[in-house]
N, C-alpha and C. Protein backbone atom coordinates (compact mmCIF):
# COMPACT_ATOMS: atom_id res chain seq x y z
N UNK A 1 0.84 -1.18 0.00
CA UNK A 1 0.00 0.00 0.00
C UNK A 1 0.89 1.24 0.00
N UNK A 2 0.21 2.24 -0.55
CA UNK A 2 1.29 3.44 -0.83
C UNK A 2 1.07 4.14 -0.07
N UNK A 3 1.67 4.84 0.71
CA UNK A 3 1.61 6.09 1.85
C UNK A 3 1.33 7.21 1.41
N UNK A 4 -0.02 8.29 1.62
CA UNK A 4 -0.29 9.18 0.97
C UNK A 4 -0.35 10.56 2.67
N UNK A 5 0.07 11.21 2.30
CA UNK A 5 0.22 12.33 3.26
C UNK A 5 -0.52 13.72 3.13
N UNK A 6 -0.61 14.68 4.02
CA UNK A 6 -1.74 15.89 3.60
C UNK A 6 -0.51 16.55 3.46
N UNK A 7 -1.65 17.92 2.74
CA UNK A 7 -0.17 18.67 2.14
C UNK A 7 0.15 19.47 3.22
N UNK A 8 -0.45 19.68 4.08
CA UNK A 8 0.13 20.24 5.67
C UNK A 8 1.54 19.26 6.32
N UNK A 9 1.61 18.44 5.97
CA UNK A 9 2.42 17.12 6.39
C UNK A 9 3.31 17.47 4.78
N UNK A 10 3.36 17.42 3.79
CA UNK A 10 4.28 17.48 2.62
C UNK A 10 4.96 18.70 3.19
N UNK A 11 4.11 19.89 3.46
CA UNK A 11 4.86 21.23 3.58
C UNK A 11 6.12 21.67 5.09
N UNK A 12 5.53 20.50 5.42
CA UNK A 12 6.10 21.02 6.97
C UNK A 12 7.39 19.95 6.43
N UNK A 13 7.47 18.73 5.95
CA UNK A 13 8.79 17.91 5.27
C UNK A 13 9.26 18.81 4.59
N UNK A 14 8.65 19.90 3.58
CA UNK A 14 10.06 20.45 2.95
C UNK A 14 10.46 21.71 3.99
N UNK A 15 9.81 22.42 4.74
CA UNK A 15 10.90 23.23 5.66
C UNK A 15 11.40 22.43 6.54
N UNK A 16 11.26 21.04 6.70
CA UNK A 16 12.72 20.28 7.73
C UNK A 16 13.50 20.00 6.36
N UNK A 17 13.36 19.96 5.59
CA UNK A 17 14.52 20.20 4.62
C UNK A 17 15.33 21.00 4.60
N UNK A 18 14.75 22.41 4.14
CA UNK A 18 15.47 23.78 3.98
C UNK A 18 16.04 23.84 5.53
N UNK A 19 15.42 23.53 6.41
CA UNK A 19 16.56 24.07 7.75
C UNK A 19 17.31 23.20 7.64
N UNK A 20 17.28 21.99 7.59
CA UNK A 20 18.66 20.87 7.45
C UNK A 20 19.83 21.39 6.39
N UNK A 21 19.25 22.17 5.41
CA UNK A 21 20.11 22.63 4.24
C UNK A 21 20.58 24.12 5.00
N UNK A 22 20.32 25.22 5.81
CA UNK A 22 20.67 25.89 6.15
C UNK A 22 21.31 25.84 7.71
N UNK A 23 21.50 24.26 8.26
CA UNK A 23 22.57 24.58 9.39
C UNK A 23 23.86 24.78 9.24
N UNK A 24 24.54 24.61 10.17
CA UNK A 24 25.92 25.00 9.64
C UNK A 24 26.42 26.69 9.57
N UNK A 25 27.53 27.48 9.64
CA UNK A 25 27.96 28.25 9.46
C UNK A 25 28.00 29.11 7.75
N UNK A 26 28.29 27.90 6.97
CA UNK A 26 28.19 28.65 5.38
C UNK A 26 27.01 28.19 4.79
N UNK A 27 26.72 28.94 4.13
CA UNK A 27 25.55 28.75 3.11
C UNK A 27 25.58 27.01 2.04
N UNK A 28 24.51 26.64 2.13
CA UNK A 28 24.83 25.03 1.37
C UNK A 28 24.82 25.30 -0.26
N UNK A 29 25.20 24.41 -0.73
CA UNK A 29 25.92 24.32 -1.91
C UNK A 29 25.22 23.31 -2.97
N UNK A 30 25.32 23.24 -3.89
CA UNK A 30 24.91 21.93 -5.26
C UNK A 30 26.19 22.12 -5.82
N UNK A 31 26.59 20.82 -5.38
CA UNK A 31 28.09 20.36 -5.96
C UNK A 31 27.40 19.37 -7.59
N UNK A 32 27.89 20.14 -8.56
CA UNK A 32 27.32 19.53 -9.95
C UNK A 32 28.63 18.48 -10.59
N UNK A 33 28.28 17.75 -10.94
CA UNK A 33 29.24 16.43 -11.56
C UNK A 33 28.88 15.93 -13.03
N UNK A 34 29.73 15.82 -13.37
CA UNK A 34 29.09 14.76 -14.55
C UNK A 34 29.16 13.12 -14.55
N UNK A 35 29.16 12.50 -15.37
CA UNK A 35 29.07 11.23 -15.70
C UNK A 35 27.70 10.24 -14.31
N UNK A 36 28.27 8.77 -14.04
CA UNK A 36 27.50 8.82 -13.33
C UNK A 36 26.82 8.52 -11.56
N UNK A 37 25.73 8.81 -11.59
CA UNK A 37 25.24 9.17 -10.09
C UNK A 37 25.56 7.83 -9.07
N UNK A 38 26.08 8.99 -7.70
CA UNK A 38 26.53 7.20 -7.33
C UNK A 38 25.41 6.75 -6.64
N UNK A 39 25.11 5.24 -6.31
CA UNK A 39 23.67 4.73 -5.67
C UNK A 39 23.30 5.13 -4.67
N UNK A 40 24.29 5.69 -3.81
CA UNK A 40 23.65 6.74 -2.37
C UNK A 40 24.67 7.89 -2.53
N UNK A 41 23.62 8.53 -1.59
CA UNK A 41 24.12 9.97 -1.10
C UNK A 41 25.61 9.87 -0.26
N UNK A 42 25.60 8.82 0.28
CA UNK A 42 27.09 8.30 1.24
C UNK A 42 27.76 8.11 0.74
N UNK A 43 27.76 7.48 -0.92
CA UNK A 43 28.93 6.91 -1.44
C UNK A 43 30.15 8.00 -2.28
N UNK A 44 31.16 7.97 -2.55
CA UNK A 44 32.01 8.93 -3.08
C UNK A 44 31.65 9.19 -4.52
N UNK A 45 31.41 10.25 -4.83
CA UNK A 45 31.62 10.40 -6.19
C UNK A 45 32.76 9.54 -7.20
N UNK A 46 32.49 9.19 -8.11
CA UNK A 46 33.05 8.53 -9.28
C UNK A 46 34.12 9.77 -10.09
N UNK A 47 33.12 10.89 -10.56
CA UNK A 47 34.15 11.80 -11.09
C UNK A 47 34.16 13.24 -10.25
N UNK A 48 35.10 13.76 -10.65
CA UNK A 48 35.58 15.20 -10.55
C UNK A 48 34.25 16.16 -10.26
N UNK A 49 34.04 16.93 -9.16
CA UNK A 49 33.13 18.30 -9.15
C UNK A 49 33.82 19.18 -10.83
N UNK A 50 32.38 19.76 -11.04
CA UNK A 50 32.27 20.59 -12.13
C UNK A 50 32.51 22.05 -11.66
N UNK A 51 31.61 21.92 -10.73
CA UNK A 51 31.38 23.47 -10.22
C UNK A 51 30.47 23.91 -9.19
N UNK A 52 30.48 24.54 -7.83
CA UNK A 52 29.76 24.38 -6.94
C UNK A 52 29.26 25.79 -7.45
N UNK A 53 27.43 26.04 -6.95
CA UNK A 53 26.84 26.92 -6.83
C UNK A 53 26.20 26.71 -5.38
N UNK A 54 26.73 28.09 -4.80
CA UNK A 54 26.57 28.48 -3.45
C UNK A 54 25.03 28.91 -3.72
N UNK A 55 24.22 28.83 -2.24
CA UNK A 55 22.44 28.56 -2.17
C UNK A 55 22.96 30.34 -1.15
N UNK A 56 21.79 30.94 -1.46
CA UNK A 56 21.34 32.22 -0.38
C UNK A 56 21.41 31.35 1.03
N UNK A 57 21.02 32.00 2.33
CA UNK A 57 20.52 31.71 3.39
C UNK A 57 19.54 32.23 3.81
N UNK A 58 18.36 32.26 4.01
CA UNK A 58 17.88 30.73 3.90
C UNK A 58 18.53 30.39 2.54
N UNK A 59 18.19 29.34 2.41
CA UNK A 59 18.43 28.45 0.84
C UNK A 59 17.27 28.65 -0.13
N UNK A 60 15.81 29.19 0.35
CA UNK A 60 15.18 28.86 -0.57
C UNK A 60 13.93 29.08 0.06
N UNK A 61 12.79 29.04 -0.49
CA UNK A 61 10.99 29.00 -0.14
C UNK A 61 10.44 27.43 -0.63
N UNK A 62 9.30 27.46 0.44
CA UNK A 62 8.45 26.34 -0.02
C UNK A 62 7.27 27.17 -0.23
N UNK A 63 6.85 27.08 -1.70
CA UNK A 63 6.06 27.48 -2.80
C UNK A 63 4.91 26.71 -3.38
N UNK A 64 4.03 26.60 -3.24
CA UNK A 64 3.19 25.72 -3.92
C UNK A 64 3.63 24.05 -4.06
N UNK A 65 4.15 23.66 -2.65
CA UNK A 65 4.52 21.98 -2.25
C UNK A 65 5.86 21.81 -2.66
N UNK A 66 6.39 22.77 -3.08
CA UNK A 66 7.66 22.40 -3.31
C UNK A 66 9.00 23.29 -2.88
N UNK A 67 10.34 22.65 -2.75
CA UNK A 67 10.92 23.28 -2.15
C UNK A 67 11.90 24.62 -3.16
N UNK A 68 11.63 25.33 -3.25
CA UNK A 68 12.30 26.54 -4.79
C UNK A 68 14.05 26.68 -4.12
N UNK A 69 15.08 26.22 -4.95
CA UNK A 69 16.65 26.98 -3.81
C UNK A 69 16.91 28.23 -4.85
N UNK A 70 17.34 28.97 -4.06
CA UNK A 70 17.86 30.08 -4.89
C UNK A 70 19.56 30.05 -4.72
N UNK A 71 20.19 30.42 -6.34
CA UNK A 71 21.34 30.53 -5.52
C UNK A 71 21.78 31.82 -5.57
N UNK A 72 23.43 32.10 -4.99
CA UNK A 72 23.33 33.65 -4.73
C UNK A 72 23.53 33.61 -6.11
N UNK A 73 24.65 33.17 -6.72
CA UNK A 73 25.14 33.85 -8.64
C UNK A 73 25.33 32.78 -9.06
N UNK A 74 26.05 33.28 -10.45
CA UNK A 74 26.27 32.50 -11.31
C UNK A 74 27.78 31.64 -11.15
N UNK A 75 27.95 30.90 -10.83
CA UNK A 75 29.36 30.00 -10.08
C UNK A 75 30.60 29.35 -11.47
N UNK A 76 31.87 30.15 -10.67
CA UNK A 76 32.78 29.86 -11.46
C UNK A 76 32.91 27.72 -12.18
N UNK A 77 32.87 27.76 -12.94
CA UNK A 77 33.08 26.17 -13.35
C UNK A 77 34.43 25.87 -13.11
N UNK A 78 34.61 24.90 -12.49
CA UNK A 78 36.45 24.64 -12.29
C UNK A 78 36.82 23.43 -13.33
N UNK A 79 35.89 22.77 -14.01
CA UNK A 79 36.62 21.43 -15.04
C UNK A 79 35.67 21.43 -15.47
N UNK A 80 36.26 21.09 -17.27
CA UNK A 80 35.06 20.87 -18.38
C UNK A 80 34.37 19.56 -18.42
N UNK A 81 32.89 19.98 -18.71
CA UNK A 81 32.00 18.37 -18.72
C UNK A 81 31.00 18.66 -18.82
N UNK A 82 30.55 17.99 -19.11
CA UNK A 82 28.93 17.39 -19.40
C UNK A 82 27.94 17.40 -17.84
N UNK A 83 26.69 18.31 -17.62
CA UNK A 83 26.39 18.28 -16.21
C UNK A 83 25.44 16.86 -16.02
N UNK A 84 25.22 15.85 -15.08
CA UNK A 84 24.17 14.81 -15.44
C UNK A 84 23.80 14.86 -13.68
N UNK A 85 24.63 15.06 -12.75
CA UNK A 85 23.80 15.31 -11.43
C UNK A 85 24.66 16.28 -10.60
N UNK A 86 23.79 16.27 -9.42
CA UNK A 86 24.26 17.20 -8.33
C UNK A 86 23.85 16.75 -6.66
N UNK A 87 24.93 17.30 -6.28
CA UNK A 87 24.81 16.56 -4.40
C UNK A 87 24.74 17.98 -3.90
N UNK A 88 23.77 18.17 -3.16
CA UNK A 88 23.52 18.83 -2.21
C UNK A 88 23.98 19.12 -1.03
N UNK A 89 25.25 19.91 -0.29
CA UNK A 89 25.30 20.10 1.07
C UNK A 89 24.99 21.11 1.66
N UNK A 90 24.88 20.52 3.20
CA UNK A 90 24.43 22.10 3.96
C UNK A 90 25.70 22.74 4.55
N UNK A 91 25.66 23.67 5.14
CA UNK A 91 26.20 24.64 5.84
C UNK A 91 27.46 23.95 6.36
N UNK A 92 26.87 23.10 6.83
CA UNK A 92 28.12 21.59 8.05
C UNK A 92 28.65 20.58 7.14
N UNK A 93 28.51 21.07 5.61
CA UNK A 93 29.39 19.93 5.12
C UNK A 93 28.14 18.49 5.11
N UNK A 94 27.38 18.46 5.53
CA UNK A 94 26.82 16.89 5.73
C UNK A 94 25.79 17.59 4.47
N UNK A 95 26.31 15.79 3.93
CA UNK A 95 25.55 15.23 2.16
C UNK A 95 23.77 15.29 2.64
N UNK A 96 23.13 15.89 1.78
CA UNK A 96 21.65 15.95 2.12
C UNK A 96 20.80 15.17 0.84
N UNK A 97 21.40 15.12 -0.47
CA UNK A 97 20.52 14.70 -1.24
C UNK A 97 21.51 14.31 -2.50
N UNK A 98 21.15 13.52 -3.23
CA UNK A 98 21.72 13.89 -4.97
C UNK A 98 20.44 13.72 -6.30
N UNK A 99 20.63 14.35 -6.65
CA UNK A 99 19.85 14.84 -7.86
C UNK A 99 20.08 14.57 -8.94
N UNK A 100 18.95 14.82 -9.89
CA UNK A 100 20.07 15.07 -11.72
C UNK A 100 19.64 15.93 -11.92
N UNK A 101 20.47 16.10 -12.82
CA UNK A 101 20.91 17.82 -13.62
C UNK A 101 20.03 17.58 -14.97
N UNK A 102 19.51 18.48 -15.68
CA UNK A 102 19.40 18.62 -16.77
C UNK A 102 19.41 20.08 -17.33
N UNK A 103 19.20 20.07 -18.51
CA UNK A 103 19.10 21.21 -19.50
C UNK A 103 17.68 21.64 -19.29
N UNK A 104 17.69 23.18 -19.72
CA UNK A 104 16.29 23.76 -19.12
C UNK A 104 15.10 23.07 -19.81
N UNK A 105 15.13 22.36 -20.84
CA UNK A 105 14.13 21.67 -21.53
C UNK A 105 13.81 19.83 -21.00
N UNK A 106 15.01 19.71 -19.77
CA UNK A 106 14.71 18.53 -19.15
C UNK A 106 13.64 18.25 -18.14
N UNK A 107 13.74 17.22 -17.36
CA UNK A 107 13.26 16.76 -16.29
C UNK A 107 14.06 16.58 -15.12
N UNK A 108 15.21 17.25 -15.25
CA UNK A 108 16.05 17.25 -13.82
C UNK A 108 15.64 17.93 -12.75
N UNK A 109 15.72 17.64 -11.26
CA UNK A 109 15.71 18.55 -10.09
C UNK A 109 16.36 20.16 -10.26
N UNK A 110 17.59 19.96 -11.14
CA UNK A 110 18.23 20.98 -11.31
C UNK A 110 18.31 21.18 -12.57
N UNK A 111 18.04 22.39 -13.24
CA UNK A 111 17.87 22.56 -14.36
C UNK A 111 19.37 23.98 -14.62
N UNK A 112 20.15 23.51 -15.85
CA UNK A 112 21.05 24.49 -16.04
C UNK A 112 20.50 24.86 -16.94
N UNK A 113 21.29 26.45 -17.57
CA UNK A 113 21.10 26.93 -18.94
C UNK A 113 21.87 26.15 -19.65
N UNK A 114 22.79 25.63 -19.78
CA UNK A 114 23.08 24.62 -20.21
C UNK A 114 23.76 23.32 -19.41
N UNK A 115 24.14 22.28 -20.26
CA UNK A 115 24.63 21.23 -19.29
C UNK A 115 26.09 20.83 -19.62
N UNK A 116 26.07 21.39 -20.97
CA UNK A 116 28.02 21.26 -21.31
C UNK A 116 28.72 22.57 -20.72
N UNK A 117 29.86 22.06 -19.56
CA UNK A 117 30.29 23.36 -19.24
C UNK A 117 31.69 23.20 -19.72
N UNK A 118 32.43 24.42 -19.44
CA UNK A 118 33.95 24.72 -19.64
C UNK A 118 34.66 25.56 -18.68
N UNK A 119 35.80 24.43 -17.94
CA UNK A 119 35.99 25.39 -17.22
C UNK A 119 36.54 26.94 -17.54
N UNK A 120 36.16 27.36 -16.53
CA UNK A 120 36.74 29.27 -16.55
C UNK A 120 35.73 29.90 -17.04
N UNK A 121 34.48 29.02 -17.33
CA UNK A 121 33.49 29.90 -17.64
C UNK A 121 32.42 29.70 -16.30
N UNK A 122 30.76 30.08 -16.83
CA UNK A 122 30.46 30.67 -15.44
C UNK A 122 29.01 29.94 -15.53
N UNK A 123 28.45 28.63 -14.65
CA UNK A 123 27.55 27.74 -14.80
C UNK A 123 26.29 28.85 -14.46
N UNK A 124 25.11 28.48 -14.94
CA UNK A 124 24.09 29.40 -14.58
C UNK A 124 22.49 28.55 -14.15
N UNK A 125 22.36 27.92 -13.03
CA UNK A 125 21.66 27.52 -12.21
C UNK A 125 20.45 28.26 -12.35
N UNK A 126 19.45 27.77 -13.46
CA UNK A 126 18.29 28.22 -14.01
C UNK A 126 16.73 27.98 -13.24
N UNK A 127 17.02 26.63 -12.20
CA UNK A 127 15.95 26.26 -11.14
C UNK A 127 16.14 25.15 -10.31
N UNK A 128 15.89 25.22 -9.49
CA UNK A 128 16.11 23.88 -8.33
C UNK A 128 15.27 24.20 -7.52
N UNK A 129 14.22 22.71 -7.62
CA UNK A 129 12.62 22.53 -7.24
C UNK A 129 12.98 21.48 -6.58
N UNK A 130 12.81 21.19 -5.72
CA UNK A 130 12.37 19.80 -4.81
C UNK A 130 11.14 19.52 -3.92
N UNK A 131 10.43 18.44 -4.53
CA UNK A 131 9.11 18.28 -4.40
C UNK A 131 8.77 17.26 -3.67
């Protein structure tokens, strides 16, 4: 049987989100990667960070059931690649989620303006919804 919840109960799960994403001293982050996602949030990445985009503090609103992150800018890319996911940390360094990335015409959690980056140029974090 499938567990169905009220959206008073959905909404109050995504602000224990956003505060879990805003403890800590620094603002949390979407560490973006390419190639592929590892099977948990615990396990080490396979390849190289692309490029972190730093989140405001708070991180974000819950909007119509879902969680919106804002980030502050547009984040330097440090290595060229292809974007396909992203890990989430908060403030304290502790792993909160991983995601996929897509292009603004995808179905990713995180949507870039684009998804091929280069480094020295400047990734541009177009939406990040978590629902």
């Amino acid at each position: 049987m499938t567990m169905t919840i009220s959206t008073e109960h959905h909404a109050a799960r995504l602000e224990g989100t956003r505060a879990f994403l805003d403890e800590g001293a620094s603002p949390a982050r979407v560490r973006i990667y390419g190639g592929i996602r590892p099977a948990t949030p615990a396990d080490t990445p396979a390849s190289a960070m692309l490029v972190e985009v730093r989140l405001t503090k708070p991180c974000g609103s819950v909007i119509d059931g879902h969680l919106v992150l804002t980030p502050q800018e547009n984040a330097l890319i440090a290595r060229t690649g292809v974007a396909s996911w992203a890990r989430i940390v908060n403030g304290a360094e502790i792993t909160a989620m991983d995601l996929d990335c897509s292009g603004l015409g995808g179905t990713g959690d995180i949507r870039l303006a684009q998804t091929q980056l280069y480094a020295g140029g400047y990734a541009q974090m177009a939406s990040a919804t978590l629902g």
